[in-house]
PDB file of N, CA and C in Angstrom:
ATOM      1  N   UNK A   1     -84.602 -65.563  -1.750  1.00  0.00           N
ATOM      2  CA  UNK A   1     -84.285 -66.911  -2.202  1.00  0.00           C
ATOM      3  C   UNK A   1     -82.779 -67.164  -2.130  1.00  0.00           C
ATOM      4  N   UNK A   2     -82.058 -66.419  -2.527  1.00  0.00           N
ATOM      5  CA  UNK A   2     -80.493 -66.377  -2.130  1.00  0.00           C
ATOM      6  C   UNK A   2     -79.935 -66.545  -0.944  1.00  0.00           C
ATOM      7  N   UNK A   3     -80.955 -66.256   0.224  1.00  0.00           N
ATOM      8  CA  UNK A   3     -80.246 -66.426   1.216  1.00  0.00           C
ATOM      9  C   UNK A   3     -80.289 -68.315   1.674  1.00  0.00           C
ATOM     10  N   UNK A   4     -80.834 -68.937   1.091  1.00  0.00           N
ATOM     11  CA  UNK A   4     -81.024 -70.368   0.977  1.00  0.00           C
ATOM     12  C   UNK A   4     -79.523 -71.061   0.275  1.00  0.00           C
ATOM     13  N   UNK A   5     -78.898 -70.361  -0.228  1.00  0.00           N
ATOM     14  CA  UNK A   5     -77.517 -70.586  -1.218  1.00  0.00           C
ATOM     15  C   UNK A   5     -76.486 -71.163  -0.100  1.00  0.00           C
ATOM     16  N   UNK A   6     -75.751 -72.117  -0.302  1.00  0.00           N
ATOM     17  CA  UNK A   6     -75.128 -72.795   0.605  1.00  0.00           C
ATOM     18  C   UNK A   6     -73.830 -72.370  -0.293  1.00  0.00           C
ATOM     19  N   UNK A   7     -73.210 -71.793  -0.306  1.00  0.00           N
ATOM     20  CA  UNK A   7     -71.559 -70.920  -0.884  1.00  0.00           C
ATOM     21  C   UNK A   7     -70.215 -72.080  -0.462  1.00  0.00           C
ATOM     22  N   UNK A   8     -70.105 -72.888  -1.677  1.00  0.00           N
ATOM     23  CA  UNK A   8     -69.052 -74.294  -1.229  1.00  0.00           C
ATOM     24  C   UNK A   8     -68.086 -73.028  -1.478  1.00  0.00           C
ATOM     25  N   UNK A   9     -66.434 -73.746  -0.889  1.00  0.00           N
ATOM     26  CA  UNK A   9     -65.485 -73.067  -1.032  1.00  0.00           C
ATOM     27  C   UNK A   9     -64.700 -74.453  -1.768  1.00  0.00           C
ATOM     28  N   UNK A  10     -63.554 -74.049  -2.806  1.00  0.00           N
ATOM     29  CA  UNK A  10     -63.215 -75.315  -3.375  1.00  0.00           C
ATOM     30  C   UNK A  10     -61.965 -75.563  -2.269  1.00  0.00           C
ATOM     31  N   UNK A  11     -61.952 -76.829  -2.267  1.00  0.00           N
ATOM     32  CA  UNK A  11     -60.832 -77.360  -0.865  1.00  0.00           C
ATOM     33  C   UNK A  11     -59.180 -76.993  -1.755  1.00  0.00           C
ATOM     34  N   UNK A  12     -58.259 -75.854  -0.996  1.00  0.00           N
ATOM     35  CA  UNK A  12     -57.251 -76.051  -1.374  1.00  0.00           C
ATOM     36  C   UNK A  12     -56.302 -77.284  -1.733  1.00  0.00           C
ATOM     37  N   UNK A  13     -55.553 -76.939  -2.939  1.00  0.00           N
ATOM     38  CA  UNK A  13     -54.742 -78.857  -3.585  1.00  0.00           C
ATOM     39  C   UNK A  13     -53.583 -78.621  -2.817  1.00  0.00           C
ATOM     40  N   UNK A  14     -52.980 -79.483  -2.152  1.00  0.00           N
ATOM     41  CA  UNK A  14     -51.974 -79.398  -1.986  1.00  0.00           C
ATOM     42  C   UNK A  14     -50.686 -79.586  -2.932  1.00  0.00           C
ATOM     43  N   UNK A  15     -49.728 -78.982  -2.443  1.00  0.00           N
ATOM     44  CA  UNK A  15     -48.497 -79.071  -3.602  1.00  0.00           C
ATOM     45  C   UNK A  15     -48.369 -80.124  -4.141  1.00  0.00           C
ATOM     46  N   UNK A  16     -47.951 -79.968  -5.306  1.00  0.00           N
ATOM     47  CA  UNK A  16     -47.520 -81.924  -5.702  1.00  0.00           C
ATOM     48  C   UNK A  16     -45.728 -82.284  -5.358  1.00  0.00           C
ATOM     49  N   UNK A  17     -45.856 -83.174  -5.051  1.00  0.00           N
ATOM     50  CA  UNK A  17     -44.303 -83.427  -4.199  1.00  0.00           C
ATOM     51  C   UNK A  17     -43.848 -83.271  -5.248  1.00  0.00           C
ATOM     52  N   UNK A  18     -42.265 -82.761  -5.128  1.00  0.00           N
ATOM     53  CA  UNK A  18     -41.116 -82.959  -6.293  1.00  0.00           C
ATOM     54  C   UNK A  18     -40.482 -84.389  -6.653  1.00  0.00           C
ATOM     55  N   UNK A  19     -40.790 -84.995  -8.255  1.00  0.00           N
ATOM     56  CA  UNK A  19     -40.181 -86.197  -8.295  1.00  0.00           C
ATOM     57  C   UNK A  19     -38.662 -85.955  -7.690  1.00  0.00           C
ATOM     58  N   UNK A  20     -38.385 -87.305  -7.140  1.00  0.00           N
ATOM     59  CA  UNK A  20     -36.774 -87.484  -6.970  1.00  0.00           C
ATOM     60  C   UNK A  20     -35.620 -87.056  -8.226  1.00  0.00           C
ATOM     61  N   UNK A  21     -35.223 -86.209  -8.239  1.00  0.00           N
ATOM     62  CA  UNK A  21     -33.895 -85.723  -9.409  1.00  0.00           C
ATOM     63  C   UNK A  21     -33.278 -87.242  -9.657  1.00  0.00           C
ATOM     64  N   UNK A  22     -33.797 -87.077 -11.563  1.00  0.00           N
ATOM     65  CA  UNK A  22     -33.249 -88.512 -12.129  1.00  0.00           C
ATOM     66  C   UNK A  22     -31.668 -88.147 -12.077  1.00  0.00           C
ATOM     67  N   UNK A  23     -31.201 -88.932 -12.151  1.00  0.00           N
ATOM     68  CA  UNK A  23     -29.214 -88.913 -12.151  1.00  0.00           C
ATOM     69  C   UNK A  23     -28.915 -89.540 -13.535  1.00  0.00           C
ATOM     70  N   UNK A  24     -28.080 -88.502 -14.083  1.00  0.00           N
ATOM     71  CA  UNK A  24     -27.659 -88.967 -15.354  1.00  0.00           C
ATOM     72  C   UNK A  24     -26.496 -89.911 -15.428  1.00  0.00           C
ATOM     73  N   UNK A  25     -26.477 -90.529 -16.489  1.00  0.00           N
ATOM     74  CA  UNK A  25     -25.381 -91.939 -16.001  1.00  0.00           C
ATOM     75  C   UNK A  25     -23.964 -91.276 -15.264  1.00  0.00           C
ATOM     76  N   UNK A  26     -23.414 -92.504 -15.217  1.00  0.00           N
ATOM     77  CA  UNK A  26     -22.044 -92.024 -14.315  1.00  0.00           C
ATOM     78  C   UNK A  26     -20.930 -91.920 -15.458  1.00  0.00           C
ATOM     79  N   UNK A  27     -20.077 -90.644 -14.896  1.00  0.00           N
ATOM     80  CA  UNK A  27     -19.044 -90.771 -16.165  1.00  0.00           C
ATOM     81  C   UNK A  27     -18.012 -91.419 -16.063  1.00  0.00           C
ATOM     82  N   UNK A  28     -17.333 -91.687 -17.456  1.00  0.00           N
ATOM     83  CA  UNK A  28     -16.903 -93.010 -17.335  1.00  0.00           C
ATOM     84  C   UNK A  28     -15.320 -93.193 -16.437  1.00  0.00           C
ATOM     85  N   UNK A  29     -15.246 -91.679 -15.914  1.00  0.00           N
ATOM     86  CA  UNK A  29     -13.523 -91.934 -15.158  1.00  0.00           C
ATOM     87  C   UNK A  29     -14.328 -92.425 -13.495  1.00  0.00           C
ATOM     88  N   UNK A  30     -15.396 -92.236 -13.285  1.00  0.00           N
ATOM     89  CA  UNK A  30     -15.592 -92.633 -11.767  1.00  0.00           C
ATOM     90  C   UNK A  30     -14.778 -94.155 -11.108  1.00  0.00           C
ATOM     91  N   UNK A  31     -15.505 -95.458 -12.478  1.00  0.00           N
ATOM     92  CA  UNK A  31     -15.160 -96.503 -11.701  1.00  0.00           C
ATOM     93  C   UNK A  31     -13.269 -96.274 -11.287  1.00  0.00           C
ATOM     94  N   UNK A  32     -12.607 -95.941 -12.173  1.00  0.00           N
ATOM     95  CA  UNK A  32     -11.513 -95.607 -12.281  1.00  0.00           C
ATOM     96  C   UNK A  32     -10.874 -94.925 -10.699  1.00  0.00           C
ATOM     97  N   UNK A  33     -11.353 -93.959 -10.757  1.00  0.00           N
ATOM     98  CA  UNK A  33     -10.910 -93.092  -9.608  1.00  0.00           C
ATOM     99  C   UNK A  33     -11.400 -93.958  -8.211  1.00  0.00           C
ATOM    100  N   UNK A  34     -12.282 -95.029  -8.338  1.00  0.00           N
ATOM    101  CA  UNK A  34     -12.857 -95.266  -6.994  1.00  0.00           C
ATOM    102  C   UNK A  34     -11.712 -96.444  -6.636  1.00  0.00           C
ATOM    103  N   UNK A  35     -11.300 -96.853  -7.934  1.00  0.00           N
ATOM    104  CA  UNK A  35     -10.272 -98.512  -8.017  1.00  0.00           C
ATOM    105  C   UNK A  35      -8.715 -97.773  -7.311  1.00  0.00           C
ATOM    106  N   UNK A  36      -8.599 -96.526  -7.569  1.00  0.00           N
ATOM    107  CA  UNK A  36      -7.413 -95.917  -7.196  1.00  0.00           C
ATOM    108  C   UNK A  36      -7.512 -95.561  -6.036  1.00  0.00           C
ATOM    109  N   UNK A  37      -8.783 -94.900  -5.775  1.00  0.00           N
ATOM    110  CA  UNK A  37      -8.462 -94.593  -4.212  1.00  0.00           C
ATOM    111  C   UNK A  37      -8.125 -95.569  -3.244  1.00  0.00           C
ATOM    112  N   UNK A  38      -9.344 -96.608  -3.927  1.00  0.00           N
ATOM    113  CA  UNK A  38      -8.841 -97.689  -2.702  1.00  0.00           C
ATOM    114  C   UNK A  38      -7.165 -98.161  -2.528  1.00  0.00           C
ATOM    115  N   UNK A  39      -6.974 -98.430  -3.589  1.00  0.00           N
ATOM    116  CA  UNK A  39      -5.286 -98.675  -3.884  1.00  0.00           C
ATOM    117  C   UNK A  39      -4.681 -97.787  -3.268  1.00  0.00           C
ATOM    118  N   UNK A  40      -4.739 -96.601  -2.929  1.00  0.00           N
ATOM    119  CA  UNK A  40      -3.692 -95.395  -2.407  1.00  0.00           C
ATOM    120  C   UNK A  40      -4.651 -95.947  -0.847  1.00  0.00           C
ATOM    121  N   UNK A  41      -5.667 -95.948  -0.231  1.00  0.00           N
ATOM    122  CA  UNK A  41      -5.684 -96.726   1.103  1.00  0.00           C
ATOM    123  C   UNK A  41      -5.161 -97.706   1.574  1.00  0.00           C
ATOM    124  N   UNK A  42      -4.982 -98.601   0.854  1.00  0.00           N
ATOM    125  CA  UNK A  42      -4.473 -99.908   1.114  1.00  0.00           C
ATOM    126  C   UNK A  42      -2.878 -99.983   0.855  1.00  0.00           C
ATOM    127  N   UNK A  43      -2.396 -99.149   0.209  1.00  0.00           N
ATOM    128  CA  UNK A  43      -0.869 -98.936   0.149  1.00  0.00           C
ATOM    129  C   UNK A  43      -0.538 -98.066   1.364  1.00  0.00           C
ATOM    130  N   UNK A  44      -1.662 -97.316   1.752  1.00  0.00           N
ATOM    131  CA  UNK A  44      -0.952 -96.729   3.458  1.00  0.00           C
ATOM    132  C   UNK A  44      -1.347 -97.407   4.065  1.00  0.00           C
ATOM    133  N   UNK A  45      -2.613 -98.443   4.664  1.00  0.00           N
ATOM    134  CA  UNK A  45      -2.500 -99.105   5.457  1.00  0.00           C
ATOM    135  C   UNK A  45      -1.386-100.045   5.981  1.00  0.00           C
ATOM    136  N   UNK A  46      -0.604-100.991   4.144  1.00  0.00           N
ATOM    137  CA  UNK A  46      -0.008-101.820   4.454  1.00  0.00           C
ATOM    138  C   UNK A  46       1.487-100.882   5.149  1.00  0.00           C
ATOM    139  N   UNK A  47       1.560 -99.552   5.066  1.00  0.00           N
ATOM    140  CA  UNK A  47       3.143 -98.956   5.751  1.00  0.00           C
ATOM    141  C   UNK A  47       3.951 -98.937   4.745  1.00  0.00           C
ATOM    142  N   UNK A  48       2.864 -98.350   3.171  1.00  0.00           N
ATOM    143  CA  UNK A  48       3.917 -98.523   2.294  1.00  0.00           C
ATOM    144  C   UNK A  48       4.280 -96.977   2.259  1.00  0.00           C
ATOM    145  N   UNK A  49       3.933 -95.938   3.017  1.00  0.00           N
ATOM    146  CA  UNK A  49       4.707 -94.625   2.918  1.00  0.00           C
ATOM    147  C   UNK A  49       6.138 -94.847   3.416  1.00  0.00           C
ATOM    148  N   UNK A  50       7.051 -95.614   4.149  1.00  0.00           N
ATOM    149  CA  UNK A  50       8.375 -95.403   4.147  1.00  0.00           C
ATOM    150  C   UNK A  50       8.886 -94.957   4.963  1.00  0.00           C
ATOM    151  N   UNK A  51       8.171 -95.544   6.125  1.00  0.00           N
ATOM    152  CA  UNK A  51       8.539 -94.694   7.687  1.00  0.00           C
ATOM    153  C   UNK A  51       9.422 -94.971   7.822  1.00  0.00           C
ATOM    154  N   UNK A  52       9.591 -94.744   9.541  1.00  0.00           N
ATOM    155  CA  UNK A  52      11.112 -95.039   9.772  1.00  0.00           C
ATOM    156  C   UNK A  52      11.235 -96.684  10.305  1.00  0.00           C
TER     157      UNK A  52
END
């Protein structure tokens, strides 16, 4: 009678994707540093290093 036994195999799960890494707020010297850099670009663009 056993040999009538139909033997399921359970279907492997696939991985579960990794959520996207939450980002913790921004600290607060960033906006700061981003307002300066631009300022130190735009002071060499305009030829304010002092060439000749």
């Amino acid at each position: 009678m056993s040999d009538n036994v139909v033997k399921f195999r359970r279907p492997e799960k696939k991985p579960e994707p990794k959520p996207p890494r939450q980002r913790g707020p921004m600290p607060r010297w960033v906006p700061f540093a981003v307002l300066f850099a631009i300022a130190i670009v735009i002071f060499f663009v305009q030829g304010g290093a002092g060439g000749a």
